[in-house]
C-alpha atoms as a PDB file:
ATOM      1  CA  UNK A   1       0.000   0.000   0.000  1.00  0.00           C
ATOM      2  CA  UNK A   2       1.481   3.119  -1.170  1.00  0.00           C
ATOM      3  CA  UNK A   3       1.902   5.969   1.635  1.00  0.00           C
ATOM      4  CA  UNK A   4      -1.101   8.545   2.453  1.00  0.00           C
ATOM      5  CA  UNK A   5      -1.742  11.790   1.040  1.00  0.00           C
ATOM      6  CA  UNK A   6      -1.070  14.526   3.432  1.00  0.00           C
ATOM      7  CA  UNK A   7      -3.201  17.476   3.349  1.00  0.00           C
ATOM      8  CA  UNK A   8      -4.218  20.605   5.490  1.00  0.00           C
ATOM      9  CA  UNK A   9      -7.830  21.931   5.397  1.00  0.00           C
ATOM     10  CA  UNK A  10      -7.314  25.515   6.419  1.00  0.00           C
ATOM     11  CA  UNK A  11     -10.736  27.341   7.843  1.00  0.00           C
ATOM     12  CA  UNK A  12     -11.343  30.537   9.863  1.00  0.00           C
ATOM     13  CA  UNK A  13     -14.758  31.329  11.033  1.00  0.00           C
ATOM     14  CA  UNK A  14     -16.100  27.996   9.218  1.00  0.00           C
ATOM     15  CA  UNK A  15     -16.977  24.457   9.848  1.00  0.00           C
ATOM     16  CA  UNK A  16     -15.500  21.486   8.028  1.00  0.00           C
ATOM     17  CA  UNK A  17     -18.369  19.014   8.002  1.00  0.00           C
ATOM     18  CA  UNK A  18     -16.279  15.928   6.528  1.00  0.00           C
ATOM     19  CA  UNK A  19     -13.343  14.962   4.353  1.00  0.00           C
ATOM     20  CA  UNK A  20     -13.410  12.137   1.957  1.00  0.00           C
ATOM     21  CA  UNK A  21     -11.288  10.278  -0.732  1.00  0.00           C
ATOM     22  CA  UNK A  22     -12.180   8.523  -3.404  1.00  0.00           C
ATOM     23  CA  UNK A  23     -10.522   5.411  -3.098  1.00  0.00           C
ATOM     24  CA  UNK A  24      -6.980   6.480  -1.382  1.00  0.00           C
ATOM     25  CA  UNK A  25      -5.356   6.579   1.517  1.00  0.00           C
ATOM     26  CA  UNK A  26      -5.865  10.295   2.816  1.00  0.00           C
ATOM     27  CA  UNK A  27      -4.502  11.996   6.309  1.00  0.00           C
ATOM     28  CA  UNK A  28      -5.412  15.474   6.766  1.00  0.00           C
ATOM     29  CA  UNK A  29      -5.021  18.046   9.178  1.00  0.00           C
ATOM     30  CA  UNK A  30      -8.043  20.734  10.275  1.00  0.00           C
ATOM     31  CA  UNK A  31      -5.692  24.650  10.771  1.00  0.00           C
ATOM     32  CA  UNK A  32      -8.533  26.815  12.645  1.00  0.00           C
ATOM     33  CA  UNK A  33      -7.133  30.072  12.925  1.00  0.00           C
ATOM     34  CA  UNK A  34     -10.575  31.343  14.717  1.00  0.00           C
ATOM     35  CA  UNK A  35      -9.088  30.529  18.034  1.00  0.00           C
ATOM     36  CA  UNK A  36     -11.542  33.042  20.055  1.00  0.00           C
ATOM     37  CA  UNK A  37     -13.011  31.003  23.307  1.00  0.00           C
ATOM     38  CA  UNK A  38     -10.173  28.246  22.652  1.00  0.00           C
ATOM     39  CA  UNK A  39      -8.824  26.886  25.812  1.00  0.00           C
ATOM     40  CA  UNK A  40      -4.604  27.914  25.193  1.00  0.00           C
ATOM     41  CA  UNK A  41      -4.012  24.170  25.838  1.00  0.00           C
ATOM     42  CA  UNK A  42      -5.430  23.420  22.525  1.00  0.00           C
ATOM     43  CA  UNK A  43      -3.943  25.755  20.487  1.00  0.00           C
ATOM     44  CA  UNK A  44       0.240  24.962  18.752  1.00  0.00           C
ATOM     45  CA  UNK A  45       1.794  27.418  17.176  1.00  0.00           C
ATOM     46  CA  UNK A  46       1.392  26.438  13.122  1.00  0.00           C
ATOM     47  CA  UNK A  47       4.568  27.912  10.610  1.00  0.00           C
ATOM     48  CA  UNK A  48       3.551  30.190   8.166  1.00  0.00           C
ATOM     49  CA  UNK A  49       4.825  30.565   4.226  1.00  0.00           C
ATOM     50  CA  UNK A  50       6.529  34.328   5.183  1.00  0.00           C
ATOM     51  CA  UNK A  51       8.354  32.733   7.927  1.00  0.00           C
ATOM     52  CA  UNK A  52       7.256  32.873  11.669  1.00  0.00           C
ATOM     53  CA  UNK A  53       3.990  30.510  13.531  1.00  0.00           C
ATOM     54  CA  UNK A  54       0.479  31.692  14.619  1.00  0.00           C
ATOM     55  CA  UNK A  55      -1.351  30.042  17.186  1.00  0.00           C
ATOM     56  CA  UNK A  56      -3.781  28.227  15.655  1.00  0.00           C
ATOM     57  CA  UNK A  57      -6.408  24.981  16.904  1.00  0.00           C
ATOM     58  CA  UNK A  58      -5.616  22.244  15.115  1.00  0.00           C
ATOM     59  CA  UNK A  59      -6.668  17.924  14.971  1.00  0.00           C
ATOM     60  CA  UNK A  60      -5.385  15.332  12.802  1.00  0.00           C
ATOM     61  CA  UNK A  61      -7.688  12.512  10.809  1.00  0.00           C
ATOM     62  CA  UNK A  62      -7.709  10.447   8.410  1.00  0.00           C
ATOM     63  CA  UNK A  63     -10.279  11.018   5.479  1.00  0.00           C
ATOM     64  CA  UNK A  64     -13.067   8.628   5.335  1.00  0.00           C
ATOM     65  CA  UNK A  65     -13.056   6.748   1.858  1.00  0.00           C
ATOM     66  CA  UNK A  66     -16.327   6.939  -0.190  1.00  0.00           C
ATOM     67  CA  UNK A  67     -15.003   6.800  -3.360  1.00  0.00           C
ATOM     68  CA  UNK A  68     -18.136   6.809  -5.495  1.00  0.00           C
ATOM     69  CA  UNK A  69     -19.836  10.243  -3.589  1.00  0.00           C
ATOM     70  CA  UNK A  70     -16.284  11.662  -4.629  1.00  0.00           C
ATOM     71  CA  UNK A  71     -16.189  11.121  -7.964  1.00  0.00           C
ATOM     72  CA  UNK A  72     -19.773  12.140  -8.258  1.00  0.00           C
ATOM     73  CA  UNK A  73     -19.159  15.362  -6.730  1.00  0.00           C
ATOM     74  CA  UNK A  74     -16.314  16.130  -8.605  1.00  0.00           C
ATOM     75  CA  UNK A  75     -18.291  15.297 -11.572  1.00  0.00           C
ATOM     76  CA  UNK A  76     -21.126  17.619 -10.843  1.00  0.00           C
ATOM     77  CA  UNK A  77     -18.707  20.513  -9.679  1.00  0.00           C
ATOM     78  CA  UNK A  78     -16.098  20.313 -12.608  1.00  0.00           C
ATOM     79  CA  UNK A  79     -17.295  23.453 -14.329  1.00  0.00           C
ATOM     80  CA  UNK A  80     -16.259  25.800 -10.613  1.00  0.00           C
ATOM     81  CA  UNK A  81     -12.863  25.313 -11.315  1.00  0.00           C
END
């Protein structure tokens, strides 16, 4: 089996409701950068592109596999792009 896919789902002010792969292997990380209420325990300090970190609430998962809804909904949202 070949490694995972690594991937980070960035949100501020939103709410991922689910990640899924079509078929693969897929870890991903949540980056919430909406950190108001957040206990400080819960927050790590994430690197940014410019150089530097910002404390951010993050979890890691690994993407629920439902290959068929995937495809479908890349299908019907092809023309977005």
């Amino acid at each position: 089996m070949s490694e995972p896919i690594k991937i980070a789902v960035i949100i501020e002010g939103g709410l991922v409701q689910s990640v899924l792969s079509a078929g693969v292997p897929v870890e991903y990380v949540v980056i919430d950068y909406d950190t108001e209420g957040a206990d400080d325990a819960d927050l790590l300090d994430v690197p940014q592109d410019g150089g530097g970190t910002v404390r951010a609430f993050a979890h890691r998962r690994d993407a629920e596999i439902d290959g068929p809804f995937v495809l479908a909904a890349w299908d019907a949202a092809r023309d977005l792009a």
